[in-house]
C-alpha atoms as a PDB file:
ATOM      1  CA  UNK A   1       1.039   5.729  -8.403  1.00  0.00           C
ATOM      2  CA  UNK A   2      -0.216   5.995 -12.314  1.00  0.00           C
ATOM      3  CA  UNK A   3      -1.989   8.209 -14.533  1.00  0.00           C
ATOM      4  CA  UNK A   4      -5.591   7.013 -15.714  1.00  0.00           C
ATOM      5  CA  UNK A   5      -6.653  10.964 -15.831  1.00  0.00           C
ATOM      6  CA  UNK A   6      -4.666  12.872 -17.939  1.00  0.00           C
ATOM      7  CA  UNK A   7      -4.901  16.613 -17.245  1.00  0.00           C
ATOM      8  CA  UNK A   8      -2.804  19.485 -18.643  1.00  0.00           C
ATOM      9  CA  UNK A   9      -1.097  23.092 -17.488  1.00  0.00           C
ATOM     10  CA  UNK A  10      -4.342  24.579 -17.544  1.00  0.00           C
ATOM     11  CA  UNK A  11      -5.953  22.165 -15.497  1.00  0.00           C
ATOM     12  CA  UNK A  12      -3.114  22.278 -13.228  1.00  0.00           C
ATOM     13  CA  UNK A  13      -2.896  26.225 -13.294  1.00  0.00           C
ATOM     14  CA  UNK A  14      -6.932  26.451 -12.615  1.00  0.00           C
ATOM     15  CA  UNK A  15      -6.450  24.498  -9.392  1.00  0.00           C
ATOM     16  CA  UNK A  16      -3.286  26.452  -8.248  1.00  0.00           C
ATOM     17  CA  UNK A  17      -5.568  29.577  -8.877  1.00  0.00           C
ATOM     18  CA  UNK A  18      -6.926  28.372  -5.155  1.00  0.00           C
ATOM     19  CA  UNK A  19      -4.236  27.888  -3.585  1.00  0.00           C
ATOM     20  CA  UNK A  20      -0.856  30.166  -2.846  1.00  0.00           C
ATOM     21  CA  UNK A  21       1.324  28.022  -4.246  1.00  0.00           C
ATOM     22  CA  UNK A  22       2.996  30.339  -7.277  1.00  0.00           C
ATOM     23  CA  UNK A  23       2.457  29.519 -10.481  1.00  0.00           C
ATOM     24  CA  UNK A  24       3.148  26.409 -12.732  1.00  0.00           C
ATOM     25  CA  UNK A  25       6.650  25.947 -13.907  1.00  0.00           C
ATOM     26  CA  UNK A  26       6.440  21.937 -15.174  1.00  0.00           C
ATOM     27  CA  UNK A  27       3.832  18.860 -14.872  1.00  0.00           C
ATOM     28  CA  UNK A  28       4.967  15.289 -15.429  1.00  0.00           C
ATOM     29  CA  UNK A  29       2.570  12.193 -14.796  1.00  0.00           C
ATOM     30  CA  UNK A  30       4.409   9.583 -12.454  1.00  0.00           C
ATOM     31  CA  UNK A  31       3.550   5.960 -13.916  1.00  0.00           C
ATOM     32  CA  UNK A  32       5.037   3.848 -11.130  1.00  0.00           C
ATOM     33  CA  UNK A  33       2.023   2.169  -9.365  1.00  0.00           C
ATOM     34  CA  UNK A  34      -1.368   1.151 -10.006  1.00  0.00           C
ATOM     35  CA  UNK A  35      -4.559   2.742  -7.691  1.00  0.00           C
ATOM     36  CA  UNK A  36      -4.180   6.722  -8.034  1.00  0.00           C
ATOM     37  CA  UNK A  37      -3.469   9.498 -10.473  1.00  0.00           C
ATOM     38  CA  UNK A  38      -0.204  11.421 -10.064  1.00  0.00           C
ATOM     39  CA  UNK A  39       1.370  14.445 -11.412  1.00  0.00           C
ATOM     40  CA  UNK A  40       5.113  15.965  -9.985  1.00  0.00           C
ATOM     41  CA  UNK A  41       3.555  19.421 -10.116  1.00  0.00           C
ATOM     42  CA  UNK A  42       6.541  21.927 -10.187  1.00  0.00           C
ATOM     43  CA  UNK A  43       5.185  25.505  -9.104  1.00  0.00           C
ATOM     44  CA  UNK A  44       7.304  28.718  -8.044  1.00  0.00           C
ATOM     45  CA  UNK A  45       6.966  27.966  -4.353  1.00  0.00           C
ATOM     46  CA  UNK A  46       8.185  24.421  -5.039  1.00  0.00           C
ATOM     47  CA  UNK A  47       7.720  20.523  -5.993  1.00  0.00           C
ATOM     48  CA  UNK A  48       4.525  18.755  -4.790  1.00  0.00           C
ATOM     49  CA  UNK A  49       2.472  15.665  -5.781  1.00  0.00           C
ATOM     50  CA  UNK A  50      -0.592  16.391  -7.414  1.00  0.00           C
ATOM     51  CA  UNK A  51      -2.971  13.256  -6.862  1.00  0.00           C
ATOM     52  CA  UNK A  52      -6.225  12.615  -8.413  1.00  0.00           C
ATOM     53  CA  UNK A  53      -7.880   9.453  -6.254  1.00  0.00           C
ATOM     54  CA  UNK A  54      -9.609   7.064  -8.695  1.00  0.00           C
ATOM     55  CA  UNK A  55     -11.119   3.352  -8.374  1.00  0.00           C
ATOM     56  CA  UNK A  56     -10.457   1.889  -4.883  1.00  0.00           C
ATOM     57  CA  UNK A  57     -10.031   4.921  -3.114  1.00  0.00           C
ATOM     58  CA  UNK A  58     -13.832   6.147  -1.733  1.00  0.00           C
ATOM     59  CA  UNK A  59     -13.341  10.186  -1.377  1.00  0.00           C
ATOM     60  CA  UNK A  60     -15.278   9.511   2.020  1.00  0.00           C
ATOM     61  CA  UNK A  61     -12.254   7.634   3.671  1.00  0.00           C
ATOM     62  CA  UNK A  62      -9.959  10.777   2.363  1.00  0.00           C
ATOM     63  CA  UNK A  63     -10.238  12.787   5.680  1.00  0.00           C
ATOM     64  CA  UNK A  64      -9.603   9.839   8.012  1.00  0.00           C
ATOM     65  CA  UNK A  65      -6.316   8.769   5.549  1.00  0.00           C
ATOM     66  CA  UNK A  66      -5.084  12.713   6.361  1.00  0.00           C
ATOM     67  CA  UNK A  67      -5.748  12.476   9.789  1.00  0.00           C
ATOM     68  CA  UNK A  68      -3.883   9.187  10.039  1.00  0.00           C
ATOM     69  CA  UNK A  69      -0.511  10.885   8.145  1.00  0.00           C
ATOM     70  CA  UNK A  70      -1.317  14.417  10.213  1.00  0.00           C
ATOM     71  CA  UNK A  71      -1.124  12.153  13.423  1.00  0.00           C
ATOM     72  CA  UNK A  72       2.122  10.076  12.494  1.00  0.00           C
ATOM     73  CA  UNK A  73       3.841  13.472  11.330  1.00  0.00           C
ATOM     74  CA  UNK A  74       3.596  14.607  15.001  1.00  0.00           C
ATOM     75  CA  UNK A  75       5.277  11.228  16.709  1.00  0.00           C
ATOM     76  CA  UNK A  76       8.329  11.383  14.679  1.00  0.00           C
ATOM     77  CA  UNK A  77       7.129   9.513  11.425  1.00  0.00           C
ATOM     78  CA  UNK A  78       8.101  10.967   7.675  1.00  0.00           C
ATOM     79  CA  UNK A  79       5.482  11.449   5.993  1.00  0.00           C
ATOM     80  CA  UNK A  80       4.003  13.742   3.247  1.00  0.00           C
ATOM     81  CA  UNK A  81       0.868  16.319   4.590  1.00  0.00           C
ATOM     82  CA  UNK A  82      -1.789  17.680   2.723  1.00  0.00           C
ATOM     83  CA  UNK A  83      -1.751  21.419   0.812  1.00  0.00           C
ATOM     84  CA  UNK A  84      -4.816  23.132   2.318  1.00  0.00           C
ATOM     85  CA  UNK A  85      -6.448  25.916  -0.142  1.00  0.00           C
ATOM     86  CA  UNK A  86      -6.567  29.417   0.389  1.00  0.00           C
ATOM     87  CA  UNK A  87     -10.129  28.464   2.504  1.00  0.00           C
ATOM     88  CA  UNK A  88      -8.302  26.083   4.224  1.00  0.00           C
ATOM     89  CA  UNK A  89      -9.540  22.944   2.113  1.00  0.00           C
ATOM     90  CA  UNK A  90      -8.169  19.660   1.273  1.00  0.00           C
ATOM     91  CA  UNK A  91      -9.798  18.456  -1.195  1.00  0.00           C
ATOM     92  CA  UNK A  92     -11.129  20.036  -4.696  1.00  0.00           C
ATOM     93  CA  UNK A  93     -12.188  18.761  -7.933  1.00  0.00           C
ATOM     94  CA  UNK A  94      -9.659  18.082 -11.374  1.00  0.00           C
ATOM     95  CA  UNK A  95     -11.615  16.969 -14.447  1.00  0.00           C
ATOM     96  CA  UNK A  96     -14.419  14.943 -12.584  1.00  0.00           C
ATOM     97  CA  UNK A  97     -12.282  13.472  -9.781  1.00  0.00           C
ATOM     98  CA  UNK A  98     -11.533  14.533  -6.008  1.00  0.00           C
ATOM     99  CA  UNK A  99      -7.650  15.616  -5.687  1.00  0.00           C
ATOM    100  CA  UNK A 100      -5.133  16.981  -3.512  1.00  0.00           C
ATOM    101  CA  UNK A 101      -1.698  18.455  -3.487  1.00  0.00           C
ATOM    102  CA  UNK A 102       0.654  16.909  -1.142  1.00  0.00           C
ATOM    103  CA  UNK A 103       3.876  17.988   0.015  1.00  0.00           C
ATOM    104  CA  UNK A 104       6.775  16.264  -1.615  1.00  0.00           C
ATOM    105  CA  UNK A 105       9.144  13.876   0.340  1.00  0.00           C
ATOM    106  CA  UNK A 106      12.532  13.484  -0.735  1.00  0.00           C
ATOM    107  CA  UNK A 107      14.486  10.374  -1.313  1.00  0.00           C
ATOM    108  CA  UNK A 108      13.647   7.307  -3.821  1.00  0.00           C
ATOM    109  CA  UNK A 109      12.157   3.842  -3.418  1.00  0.00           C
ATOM    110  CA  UNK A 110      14.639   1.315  -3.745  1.00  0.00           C
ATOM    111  CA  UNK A 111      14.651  -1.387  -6.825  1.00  0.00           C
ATOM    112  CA  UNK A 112      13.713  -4.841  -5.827  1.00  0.00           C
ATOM    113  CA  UNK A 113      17.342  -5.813  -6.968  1.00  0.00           C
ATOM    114  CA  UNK A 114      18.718  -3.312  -4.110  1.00  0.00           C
ATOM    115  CA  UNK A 115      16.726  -4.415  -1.336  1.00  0.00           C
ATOM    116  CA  UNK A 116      19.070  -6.293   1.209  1.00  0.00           C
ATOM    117  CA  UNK A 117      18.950  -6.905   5.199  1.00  0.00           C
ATOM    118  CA  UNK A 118      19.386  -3.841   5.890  1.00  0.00           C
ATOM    119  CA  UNK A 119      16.924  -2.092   4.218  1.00  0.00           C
ATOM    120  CA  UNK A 120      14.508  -4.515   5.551  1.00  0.00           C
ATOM    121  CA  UNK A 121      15.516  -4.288   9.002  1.00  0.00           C
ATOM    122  CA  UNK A 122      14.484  -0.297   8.985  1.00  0.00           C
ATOM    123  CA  UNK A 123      11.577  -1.095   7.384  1.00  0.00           C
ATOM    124  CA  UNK A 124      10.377  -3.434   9.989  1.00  0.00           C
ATOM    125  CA  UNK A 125      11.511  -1.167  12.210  1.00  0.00           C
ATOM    126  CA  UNK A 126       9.098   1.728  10.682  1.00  0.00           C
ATOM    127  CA  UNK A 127       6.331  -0.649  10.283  1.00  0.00           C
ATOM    128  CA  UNK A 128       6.926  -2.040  14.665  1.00  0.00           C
ATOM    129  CA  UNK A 129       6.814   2.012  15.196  1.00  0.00           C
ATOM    130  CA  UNK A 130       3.667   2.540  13.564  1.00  0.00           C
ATOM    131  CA  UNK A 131       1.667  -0.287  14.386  1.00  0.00           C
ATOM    132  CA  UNK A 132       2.306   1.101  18.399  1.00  0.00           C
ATOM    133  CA  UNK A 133       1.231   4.503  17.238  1.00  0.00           C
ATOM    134  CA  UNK A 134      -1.833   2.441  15.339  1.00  0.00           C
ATOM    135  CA  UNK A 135      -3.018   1.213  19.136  1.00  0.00           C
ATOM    136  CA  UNK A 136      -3.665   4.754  20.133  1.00  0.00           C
ATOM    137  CA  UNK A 137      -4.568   6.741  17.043  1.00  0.00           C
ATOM    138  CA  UNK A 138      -8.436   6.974  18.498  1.00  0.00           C
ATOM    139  CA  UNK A 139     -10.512   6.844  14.772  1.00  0.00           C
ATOM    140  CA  UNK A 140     -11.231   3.640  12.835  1.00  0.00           C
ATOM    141  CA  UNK A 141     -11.588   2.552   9.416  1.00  0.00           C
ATOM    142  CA  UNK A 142     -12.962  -1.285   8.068  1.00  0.00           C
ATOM    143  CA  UNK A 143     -10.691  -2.479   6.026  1.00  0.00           C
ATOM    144  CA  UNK A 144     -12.246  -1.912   2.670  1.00  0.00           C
ATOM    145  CA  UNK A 145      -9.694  -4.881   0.825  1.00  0.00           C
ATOM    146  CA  UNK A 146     -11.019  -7.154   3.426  1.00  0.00           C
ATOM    147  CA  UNK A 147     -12.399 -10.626   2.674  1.00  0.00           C
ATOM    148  CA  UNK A 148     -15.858  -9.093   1.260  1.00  0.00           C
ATOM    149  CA  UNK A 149     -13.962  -7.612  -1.609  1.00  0.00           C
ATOM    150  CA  UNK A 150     -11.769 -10.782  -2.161  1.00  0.00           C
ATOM    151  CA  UNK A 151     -15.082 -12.334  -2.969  1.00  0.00           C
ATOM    152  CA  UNK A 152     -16.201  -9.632  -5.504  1.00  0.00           C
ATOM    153  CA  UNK A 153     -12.846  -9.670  -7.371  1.00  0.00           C
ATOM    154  CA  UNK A 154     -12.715 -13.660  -7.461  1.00  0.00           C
ATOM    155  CA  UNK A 155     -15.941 -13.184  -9.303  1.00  0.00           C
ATOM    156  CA  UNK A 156     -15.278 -10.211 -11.081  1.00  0.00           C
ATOM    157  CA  UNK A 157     -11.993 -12.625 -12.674  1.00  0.00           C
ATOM    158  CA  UNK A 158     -13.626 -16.125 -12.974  1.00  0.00           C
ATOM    159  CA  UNK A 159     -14.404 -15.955 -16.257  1.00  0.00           C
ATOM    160  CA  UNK A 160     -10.754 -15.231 -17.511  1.00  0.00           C
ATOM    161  CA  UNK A 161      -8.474 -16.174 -14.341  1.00  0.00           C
ATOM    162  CA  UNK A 162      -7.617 -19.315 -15.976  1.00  0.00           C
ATOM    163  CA  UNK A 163      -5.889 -17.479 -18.770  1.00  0.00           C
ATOM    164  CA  UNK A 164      -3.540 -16.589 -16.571  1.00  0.00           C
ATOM    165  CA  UNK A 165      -3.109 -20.204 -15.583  1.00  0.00           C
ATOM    166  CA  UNK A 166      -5.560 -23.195 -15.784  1.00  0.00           C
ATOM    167  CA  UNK A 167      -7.514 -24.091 -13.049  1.00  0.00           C
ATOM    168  CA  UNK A 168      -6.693 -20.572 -10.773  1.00  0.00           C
ATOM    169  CA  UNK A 169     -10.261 -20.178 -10.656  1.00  0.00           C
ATOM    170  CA  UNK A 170     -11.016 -22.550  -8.366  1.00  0.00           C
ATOM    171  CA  UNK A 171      -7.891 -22.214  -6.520  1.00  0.00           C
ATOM    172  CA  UNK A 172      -8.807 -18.878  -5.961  1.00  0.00           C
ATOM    173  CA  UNK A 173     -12.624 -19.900  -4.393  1.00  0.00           C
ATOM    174  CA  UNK A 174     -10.881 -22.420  -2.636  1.00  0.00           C
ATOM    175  CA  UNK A 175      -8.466 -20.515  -0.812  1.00  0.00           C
ATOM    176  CA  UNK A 176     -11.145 -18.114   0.153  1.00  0.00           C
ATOM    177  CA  UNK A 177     -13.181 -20.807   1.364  1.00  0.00           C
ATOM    178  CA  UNK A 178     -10.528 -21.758   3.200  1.00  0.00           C
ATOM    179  CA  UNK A 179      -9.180 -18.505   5.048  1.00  0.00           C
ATOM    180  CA  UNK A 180     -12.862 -17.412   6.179  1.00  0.00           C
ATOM    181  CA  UNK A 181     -13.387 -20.613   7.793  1.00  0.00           C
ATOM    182  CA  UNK A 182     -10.153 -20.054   9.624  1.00  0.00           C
ATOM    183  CA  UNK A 183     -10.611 -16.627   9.794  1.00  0.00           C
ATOM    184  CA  UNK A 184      -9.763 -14.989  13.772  1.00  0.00           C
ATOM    185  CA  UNK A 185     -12.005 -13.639  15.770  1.00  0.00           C
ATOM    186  CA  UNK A 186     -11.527  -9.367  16.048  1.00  0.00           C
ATOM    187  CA  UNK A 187     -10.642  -9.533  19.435  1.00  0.00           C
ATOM    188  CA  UNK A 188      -7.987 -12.318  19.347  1.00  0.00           C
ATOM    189  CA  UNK A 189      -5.229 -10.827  17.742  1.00  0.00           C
ATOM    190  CA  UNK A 190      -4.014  -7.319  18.634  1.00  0.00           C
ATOM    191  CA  UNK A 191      -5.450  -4.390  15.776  1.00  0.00           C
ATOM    192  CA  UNK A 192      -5.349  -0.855  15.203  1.00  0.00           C
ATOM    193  CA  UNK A 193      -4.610   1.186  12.144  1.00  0.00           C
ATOM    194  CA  UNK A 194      -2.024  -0.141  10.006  1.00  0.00           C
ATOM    195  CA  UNK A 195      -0.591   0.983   6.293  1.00  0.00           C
ATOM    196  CA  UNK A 196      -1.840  -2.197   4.566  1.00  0.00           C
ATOM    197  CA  UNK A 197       0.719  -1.251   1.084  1.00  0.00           C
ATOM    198  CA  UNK A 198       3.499  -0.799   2.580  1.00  0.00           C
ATOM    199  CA  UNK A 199       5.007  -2.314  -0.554  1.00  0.00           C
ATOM    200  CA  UNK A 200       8.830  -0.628  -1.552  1.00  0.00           C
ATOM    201  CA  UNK A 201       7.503   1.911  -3.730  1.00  0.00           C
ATOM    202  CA  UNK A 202       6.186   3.500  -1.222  1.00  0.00           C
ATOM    203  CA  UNK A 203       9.330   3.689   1.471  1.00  0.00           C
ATOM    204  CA  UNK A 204      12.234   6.280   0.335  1.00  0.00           C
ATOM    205  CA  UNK A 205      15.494   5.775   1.383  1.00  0.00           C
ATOM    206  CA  UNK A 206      18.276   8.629   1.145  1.00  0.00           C
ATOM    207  CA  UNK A 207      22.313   7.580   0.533  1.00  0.00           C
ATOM    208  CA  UNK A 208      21.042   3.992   2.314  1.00  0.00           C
ATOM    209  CA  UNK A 209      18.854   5.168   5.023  1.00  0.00           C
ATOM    210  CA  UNK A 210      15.089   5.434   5.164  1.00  0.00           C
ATOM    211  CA  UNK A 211      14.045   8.793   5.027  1.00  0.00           C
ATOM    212  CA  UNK A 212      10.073   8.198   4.512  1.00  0.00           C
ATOM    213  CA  UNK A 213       6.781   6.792   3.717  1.00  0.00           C
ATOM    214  CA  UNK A 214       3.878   7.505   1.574  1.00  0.00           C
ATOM    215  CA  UNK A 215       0.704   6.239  -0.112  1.00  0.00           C
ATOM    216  CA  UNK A 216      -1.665   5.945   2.706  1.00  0.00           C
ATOM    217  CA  UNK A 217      -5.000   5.088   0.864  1.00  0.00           C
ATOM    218  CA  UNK A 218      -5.298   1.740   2.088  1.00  0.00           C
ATOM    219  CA  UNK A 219      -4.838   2.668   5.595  1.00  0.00           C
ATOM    220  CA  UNK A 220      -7.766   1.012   8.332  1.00  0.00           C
ATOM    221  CA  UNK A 221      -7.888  -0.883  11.455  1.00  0.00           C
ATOM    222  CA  UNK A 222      -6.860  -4.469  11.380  1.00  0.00           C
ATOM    223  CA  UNK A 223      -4.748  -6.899  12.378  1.00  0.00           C
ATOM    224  CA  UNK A 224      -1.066  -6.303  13.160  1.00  0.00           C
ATOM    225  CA  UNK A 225      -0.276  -9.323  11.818  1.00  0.00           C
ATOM    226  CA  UNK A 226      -2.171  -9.397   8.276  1.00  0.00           C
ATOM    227  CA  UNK A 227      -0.182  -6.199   7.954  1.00  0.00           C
ATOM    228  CA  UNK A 228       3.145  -7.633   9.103  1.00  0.00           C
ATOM    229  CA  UNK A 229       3.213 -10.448   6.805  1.00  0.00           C
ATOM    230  CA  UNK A 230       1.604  -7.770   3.639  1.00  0.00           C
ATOM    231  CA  UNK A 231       4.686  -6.425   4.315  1.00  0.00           C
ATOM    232  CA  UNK A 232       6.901  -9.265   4.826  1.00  0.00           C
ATOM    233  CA  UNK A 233       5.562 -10.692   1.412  1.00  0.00           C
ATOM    234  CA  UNK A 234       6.597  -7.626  -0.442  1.00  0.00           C
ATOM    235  CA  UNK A 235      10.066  -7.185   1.245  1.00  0.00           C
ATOM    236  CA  UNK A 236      11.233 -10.392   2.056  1.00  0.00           C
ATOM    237  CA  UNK A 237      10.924 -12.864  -1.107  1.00  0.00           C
ATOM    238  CA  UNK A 238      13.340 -13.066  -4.062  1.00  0.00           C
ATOM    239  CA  UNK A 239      12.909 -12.926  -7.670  1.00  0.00           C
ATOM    240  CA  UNK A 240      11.787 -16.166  -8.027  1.00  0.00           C
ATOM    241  CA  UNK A 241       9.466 -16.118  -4.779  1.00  0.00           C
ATOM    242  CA  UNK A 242      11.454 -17.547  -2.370  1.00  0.00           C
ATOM    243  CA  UNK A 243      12.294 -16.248   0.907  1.00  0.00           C
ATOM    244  CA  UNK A 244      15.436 -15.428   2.079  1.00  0.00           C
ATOM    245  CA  UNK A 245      16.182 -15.583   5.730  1.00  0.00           C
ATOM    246  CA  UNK A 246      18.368 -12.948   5.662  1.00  0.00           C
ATOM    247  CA  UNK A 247      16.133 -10.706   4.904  1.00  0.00           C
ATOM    248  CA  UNK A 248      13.114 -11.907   7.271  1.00  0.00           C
ATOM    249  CA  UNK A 249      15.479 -12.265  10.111  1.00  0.00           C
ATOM    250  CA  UNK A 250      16.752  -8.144   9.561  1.00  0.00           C
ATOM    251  CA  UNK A 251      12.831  -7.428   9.170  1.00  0.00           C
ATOM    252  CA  UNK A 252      11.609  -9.330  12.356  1.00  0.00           C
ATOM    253  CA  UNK A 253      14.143  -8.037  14.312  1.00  0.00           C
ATOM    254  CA  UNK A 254      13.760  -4.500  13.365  1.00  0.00           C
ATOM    255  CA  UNK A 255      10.202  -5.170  13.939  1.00  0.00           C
ATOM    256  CA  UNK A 256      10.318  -6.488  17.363  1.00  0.00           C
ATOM    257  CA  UNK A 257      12.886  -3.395  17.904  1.00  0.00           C
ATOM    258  CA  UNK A 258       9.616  -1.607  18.284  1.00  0.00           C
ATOM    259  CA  UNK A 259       7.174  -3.607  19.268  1.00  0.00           C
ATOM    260  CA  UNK A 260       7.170  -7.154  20.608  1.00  0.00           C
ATOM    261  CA  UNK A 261       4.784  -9.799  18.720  1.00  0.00           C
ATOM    262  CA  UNK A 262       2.886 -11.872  20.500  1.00  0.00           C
ATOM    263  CA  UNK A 263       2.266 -15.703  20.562  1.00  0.00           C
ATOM    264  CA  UNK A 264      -0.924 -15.824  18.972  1.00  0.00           C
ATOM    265  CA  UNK A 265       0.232 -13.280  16.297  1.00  0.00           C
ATOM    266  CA  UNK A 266       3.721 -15.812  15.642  1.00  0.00           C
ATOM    267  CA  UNK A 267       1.182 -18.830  15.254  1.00  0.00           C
ATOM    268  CA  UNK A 268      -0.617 -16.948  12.601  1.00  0.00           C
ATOM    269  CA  UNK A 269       2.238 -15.709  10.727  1.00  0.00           C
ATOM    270  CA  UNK A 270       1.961 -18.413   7.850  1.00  0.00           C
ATOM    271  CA  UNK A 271      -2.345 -17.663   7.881  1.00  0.00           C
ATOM    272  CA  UNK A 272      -1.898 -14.119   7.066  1.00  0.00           C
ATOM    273  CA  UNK A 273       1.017 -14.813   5.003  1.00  0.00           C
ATOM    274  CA  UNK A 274      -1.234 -16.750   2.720  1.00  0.00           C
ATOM    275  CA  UNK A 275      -4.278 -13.906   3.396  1.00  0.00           C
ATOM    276  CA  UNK A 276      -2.129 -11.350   2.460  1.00  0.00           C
ATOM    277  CA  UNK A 277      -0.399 -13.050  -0.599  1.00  0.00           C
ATOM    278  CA  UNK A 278      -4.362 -13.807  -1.839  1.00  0.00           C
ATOM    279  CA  UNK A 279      -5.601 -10.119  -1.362  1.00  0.00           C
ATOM    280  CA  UNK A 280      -2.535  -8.598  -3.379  1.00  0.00           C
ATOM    281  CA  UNK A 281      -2.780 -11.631  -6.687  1.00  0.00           C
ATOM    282  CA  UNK A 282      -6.535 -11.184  -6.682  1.00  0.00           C
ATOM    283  CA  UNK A 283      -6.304  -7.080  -7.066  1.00  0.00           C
ATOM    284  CA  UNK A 284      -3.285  -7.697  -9.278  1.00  0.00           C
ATOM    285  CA  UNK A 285      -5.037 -10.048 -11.168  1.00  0.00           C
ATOM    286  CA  UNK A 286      -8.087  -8.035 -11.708  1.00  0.00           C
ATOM    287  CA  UNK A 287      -5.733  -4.596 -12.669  1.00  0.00           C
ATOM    288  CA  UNK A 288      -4.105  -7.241 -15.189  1.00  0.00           C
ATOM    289  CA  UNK A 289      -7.186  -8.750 -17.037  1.00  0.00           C
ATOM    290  CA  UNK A 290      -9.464  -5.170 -16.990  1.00  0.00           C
ATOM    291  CA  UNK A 291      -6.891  -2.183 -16.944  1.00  0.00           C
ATOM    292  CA  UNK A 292      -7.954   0.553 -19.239  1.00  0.00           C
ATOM    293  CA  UNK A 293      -5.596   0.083 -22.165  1.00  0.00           C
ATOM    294  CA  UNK A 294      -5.203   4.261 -22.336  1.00  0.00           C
ATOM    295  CA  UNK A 295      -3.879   4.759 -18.865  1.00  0.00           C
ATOM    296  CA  UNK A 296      -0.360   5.118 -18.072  1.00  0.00           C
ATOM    297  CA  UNK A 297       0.384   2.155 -15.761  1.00  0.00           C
ATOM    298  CA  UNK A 298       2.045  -0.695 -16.398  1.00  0.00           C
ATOM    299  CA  UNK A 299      -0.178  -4.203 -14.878  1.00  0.00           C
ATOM    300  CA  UNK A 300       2.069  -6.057 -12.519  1.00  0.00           C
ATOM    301  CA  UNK A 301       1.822  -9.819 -12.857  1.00  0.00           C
ATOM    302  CA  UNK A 302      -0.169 -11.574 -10.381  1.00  0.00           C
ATOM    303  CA  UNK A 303       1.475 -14.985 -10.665  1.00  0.00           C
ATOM    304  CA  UNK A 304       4.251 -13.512  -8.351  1.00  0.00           C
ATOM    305  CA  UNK A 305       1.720 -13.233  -5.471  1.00  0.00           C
ATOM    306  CA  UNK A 306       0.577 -16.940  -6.886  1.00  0.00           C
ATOM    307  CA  UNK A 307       3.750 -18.392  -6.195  1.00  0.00           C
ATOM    308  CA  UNK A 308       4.180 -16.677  -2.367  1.00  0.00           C
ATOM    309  CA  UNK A 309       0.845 -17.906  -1.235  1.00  0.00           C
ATOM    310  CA  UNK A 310       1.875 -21.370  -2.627  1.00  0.00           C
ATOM    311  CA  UNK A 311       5.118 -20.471  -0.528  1.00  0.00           C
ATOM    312  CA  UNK A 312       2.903 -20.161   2.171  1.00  0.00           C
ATOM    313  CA  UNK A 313       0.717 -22.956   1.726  1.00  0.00           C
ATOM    314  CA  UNK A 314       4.362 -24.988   2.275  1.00  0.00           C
ATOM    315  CA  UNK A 315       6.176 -23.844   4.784  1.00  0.00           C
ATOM    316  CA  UNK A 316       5.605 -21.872   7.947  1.00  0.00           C
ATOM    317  CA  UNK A 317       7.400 -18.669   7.994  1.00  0.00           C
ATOM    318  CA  UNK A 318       7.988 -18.270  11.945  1.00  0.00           C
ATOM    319  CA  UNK A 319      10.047 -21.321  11.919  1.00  0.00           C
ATOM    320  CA  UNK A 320      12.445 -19.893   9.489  1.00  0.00           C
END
């Protein structure tokens, strides 16, 4: 979440004028995150998320993302659900971009300091749950942060990457090289829609206990795997990018809780822990060397994701 389109009352009060919602009572941009607009909107019926979708999010994809979150909602998963308008819509329009309210989920993300075994366990637990609802859930959805866009963003940053640190560049072309050589085929690894971010911002926990997850605009088909170790990547490493086996242990096990990996996917843990390190750095990188300098989002650093592919590159994770 961020603000890159700053609207007001009026704005806000112009859009509740379609829905039945009450009235505006307070609006307060959210600057946590990096890909979206969002507002808490505060209206006499209640607290919602107001979210504008900007940059990576195509408003095409919108209805398969709701569908996705409608679908999880009814097998037992927390999630937030779309406002329709008084016509029953989803989607309308807030100074030039498409936008939605959402219901609001209770609880907070926990800071990276707090994060411990046994948060991670649950979360692997979630993410085992919804990667078996992901096998059935009958649409589909390429995944638009796929190796195609890796390519465009290494050569949207080539020019400046080694500012960030010399010769990154190349390591960057490299490593792409690299992964698409050894890329799987689609139908060697078991896929199906996954939450590709499911990064701790976007899991709430309430006195301890998970009590939801949001932010499902990177949502598509894939690999269980890639989205495993996206996840692992985000909850599993320390400060200083290390990993602690503690905390992978607590996630795998929760994971497996659910749903059982498979050989093949356990001999390309350390490929798509490496894949997924890459695609976060190079889309942190890029938000770090071109973010407007008027939005309300703060760049996170991209050398974190630097060092847990080079983590990667190093050791191999299901032998920890």
């Amino acid at each position: 979440m961020a603000v890159y389109t700053k609207i007001d009352i009026a704005d806000a009060s112009e859009l509740l004028s379609h829905y039945e919602l009450g009235d505006v009572t307070k609006l307060e941009g959210i600057e946590q995150g990096v890909e979206n607009t969002n507002y808490h909107l505060h209206t006499t019926a209640g607290h919602y998320i107001l979210t504008l979708f900007e940059k990576r999010v195509d408003p095409v994809n919108l209805p398969f993302f709701f569908a996705w979150t409608d679908y999880l909602a009814t097998k037992g998963i927390t999630c937030p659900h779309i406002v329709r308008d008084a016509d029953g819509a989803m989607i309308r329009n807030v100074r030039g971009r498409p936008a939605a309210i959402i219901s609001f989920l209770d609880g907070e993300a926990l800071p990276h300091g707090k994060i411990n075994p046994a948060a991670c366990g649950e979360v692997g637990a979630l993410l085992g749950k919804m990667h078996k609802l992901g096998q059935k859930f009958d649409q589909t959805r390429d995944n638009s942060m796929g190796l195609p866009a890796w390519k465009d963003l290494a050569a949207r940053t080539a020019g400046r990457a080694d500012d960030v640190e010399r010769g990154l560049a190349h390591f960057i072309s490299t490593e792409i090289f690299q992964l698409e050589k050894e890329w799987p085929g689609a139908d060697d690894l078991p896929r199906g829609t996954v939450h590709a971010d499911l990064f701790p911002d976007n899991v709430f926990f309430k006195r301890g206990t998970l009590s939801g997850v949001i932010d499902f605009y990177f949502s598509c088909t894939d690999f269980f795997v890639y989205d495993l170790m996206l996840t692992a990547n985000a909850w599993c490493f320390d400060s200083r990018q290390h990993l602690l086996a503690s905390r992978w242990d607590a996630f795998i096990a929760g994971y497996e809780s659910a749903r059982k990996l498979t050989k093949a996917e356990k001999a390309y843990m350390q490929f798509f822990g490496r894949a997924a390190a890459l695609r976060i750095m190079l889309t942190r990188l890029n938000d770090f060397l071109f973010h407007p300098h008027d939005a309300i989002v703060t760049p996170k650093d991209p050398v974190e994701y630097l060092n847990i592919l080079r983590w990667h590159q190093n050791h191999d994770i299901a032998e920890k």
